[in-house]
Protein backbone atom coordinates (compact mmCIF):
# COMPACT_ATOMS: atom_id res chain seq x y z
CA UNK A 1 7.59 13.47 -18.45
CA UNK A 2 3.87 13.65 -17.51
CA UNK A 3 2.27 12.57 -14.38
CA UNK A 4 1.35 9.56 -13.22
CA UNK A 5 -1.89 7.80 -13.22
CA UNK A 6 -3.33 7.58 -10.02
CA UNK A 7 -6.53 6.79 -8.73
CA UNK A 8 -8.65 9.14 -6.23
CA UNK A 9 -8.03 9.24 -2.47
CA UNK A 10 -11.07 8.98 0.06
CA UNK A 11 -11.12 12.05 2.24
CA UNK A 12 -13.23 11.00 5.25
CA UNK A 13 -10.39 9.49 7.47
CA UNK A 14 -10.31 11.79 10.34
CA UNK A 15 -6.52 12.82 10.20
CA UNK A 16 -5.61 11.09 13.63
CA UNK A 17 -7.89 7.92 13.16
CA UNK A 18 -5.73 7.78 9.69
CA UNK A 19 -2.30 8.18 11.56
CA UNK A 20 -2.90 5.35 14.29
CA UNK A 21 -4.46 3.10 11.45
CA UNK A 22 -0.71 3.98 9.71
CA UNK A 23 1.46 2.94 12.61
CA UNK A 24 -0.65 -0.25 13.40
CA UNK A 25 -0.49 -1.40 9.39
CA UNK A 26 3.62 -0.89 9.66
CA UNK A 27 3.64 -2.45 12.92
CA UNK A 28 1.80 -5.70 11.35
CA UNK A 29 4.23 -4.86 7.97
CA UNK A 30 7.34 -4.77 10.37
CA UNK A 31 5.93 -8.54 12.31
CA UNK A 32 5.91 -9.88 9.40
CA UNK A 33 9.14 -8.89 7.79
CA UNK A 34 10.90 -9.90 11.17
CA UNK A 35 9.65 -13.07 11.43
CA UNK A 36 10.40 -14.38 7.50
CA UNK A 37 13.73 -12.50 7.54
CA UNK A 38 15.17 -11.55 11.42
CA UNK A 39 15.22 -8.11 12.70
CA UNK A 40 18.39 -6.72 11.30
CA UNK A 41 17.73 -4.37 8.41
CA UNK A 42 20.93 -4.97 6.92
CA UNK A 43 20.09 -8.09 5.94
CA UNK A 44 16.25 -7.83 5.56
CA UNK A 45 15.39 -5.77 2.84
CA UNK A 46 11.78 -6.24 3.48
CA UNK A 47 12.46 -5.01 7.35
CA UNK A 48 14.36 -2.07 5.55
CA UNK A 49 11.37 -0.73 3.47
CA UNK A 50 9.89 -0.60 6.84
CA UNK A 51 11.58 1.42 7.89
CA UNK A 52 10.72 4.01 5.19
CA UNK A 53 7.24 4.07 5.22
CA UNK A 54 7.65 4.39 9.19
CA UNK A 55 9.39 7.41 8.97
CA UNK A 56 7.14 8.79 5.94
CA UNK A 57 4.62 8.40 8.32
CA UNK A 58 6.09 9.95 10.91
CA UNK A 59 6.00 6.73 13.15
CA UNK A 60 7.78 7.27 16.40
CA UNK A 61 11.28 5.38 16.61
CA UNK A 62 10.42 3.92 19.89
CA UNK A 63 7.29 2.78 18.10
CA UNK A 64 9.11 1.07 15.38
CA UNK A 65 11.57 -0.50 17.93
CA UNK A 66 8.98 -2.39 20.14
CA UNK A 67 7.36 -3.81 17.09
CA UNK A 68 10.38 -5.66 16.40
CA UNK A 69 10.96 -6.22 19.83
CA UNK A 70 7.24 -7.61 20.20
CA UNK A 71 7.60 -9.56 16.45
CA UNK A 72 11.08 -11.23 17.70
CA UNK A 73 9.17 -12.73 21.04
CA UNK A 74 8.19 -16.18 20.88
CA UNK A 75 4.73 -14.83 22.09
CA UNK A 76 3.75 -12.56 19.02
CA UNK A 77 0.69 -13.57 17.05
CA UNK A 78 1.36 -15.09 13.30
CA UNK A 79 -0.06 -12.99 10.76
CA UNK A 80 -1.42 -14.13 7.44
CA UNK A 81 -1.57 -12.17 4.37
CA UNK A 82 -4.87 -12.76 2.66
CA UNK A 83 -6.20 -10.34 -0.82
CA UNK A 84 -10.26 -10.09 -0.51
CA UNK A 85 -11.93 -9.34 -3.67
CA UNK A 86 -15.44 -7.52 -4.01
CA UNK A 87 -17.25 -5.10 -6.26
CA UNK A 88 -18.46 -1.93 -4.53
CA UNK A 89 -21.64 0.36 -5.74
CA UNK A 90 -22.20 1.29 -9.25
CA UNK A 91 -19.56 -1.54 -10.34
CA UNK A 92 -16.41 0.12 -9.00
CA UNK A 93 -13.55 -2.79 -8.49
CA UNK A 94 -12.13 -3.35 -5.38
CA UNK A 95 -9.21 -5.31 -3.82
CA UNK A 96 -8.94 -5.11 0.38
CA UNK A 97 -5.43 -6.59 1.66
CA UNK A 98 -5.47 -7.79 4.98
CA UNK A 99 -3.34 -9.22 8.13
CA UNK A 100 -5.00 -11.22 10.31
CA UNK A 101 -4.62 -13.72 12.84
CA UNK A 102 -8.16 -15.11 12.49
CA UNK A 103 -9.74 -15.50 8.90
CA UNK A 104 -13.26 -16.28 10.34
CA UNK A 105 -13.49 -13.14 11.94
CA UNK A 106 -11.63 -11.01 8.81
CA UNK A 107 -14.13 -12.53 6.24
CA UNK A 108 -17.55 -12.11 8.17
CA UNK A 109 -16.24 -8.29 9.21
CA UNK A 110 -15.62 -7.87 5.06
CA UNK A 111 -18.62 -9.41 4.15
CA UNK A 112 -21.15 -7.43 6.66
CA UNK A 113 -18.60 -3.78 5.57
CA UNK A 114 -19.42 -5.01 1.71
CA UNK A 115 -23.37 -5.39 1.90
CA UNK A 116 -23.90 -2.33 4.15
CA UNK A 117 -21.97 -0.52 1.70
CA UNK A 118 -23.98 -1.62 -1.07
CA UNK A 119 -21.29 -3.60 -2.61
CA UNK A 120 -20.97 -7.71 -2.94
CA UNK A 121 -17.86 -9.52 -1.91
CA UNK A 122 -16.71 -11.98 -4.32
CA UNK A 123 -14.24 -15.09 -4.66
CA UNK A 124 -10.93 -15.23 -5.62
CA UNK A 125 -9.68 -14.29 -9.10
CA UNK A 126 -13.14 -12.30 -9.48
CA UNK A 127 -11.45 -8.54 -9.56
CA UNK A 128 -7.88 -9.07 -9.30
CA UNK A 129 -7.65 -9.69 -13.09
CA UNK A 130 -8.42 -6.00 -13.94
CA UNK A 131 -5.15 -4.91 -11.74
CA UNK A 132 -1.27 -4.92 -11.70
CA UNK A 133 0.59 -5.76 -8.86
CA UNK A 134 3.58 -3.38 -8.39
CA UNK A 135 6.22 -1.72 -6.65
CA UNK A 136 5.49 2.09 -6.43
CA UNK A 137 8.54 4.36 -5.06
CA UNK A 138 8.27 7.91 -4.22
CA UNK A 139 10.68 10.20 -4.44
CA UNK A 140 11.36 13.62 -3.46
CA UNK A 141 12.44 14.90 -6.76
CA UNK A 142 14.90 18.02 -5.32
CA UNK A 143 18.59 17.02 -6.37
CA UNK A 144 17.42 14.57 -8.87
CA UNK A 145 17.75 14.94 -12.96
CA UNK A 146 14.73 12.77 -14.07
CA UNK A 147 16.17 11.97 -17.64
CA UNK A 148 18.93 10.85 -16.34
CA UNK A 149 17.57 8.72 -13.76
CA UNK A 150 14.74 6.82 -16.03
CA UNK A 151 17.72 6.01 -18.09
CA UNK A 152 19.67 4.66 -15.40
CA UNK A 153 16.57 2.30 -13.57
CA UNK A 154 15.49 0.77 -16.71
CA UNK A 155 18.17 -2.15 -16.13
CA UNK A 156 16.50 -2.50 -12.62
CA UNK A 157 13.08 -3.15 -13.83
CA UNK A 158 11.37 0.65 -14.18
CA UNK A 159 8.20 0.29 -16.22
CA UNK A 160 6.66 3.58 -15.62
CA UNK A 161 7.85 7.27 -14.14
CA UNK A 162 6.19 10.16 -13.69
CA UNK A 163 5.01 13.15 -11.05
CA UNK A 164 2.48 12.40 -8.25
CA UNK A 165 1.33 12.98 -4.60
CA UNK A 166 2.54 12.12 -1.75
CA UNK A 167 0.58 11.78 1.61
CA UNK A 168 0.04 15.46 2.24
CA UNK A 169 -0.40 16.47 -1.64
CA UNK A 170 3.65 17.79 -1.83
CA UNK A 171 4.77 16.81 -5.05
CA UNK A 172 6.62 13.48 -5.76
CA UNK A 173 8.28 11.71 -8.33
CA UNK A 174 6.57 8.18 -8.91
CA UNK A 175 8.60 5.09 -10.03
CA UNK A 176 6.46 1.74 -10.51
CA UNK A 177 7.89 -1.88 -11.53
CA UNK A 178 6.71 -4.72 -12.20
CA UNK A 179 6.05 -7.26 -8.39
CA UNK A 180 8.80 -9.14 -9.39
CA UNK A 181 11.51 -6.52 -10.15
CA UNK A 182 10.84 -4.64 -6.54
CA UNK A 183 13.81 -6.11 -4.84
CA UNK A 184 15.26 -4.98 -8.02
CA UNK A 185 14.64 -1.34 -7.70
CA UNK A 186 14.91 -0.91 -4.21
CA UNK A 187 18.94 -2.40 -4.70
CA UNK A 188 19.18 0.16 -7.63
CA UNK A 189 18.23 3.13 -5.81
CA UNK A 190 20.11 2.01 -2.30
CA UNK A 191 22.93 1.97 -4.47
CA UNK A 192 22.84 5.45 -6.18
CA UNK A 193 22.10 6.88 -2.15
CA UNK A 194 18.38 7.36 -3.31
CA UNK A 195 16.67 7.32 0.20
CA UNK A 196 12.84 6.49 -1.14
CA UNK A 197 9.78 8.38 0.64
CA UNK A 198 7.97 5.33 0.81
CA UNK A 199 8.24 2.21 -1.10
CA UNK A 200 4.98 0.01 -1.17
CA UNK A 201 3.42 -2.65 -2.93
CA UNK A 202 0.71 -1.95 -4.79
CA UNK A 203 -2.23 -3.04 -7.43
CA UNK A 204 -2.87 -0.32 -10.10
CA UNK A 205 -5.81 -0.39 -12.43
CA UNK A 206 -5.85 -1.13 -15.51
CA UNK A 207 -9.01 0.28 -16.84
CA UNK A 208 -10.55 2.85 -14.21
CA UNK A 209 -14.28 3.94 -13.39
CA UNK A 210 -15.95 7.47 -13.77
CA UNK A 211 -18.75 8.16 -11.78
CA UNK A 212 -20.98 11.52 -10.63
CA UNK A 213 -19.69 13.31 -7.44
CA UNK A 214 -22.61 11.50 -5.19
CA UNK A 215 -21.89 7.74 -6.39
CA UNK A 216 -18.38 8.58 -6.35
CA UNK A 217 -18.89 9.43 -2.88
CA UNK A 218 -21.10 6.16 -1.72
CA UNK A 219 -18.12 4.33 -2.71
CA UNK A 220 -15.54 5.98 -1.37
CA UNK A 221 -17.47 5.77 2.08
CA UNK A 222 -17.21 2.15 1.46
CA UNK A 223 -13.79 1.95 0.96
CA UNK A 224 -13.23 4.24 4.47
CA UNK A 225 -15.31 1.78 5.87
CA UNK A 226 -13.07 -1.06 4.73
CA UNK A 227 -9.75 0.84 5.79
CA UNK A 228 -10.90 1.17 9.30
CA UNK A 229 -11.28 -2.71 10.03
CA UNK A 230 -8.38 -3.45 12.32
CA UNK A 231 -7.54 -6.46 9.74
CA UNK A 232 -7.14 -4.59 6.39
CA UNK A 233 -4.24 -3.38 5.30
CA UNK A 234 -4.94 -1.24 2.42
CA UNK A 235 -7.59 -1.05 -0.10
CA UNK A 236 -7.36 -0.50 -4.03
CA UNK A 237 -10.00 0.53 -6.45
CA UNK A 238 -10.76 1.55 -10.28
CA UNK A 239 -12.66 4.54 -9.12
CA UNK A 240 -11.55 7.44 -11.41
């Protein structure tokens, strides 16, 4: 089993700018899961992935709490999830999901981000052609016989598996489906005890982009730039 594709992480998030971007992107995650399925995670499976990316995050509990305290209130904003398309220097793809309670504001912020950067924001359908939306588990692979497992997951939907990274560069094991099989997975492994790392959704590349170390680097200050706007979510590219 070889590892995983995986694209290259931008490096110029100061480490606790980074962590209070993480809690605020679960809190919005956690809004939204309350309010399309209630706040108990027995019987919200979106509320329960939550959960896990909290904790691989190292959100506080009390943290986690009042954002399902504030999403239950009749008084807590309405989020929408919107996908922004754009090309960013030297041709590199780019996909920016956001949550926001005001699409004005979100699209003139991306816009103004895009041309400083040197990249062009486009329509809809102009970039997200070149990627896969997918589930993407991580696992801590201690305790677990990897054979064994791909055999077991392929009923549940497992397309891919393989080694990766996880937030602090440990080692991982990577599992990826197909969107529609996520719910899929995440049964699978709830049921074998298999408590994931994190469990996201996410749009892999299907063709990626090399560049030299100094382009690769104008984009990749473009896509920090993108990650700090309080409305994105997260941001994918094809940079090699």
């Amino acid at each position: 089993m070889g590892r995983i594709f995986e694209v290259r992480k931008h490096t110029m998030f100061a480490r606790w700018d980074r962590m209070a971007k993480q809690f605020t992107r679960i809190g919005k995650e956690i809004a939204i899961a309350v309010k399309a399925g209630g706040p108990d995670p027995n019987t919200n499976p979106a509320l329960r992935r939550c959960f896990q990316n909290a904790k691989s995050v190292n959100m506080p509990k009390d943290r986690v709490e009042a954002a399902i305290k504030r999403a239950s209130g009749k008084e807590m904003e309405n989020f929408d999830e919107i996908l922004y398309e754009g090309y960013g220097p030297n041709g590199v793809a780019i996909l920016v999901e956001t949550a926001t309670d005001n699409h004005v504001r979100t699209v003139a912020n991306l816009k103004a981000i895009f041309n400083k950067g040197n990249g062009t924001l486009g329509n809809s359908g102009s970039v997200s052609f070149q990627f896969k939306k997918m589930g993407v588990f991580k696992l801590k692979p201690e305790g677990l016989s990897q054979d064994d497992l791909e055999l077991e997951l392929i009923d549940a939907g497992l397309e891919e598996m393989g080694e990766g990274t996880g937030e602090n560069g440990e080692a991982v094991l990577v599992i990826r489906v197909a969107f529609n099989d996520f719910g899929n997975m995440q049964k699978a492994l709830e049921e074998r005890n298999i408590i994931p790392i994190s469990a996201e959704v996410e749009w892999i590349p299907g063709t990626t982009v090399q560049l030299g170390e100094e382009q690769a680097q104008e984009v990749l200050k473009l896509v920090d730039k993108l990650e700090q706007d309080d409305d994105v979510q997260k941001v994918f590219h094809n940079l090699q």
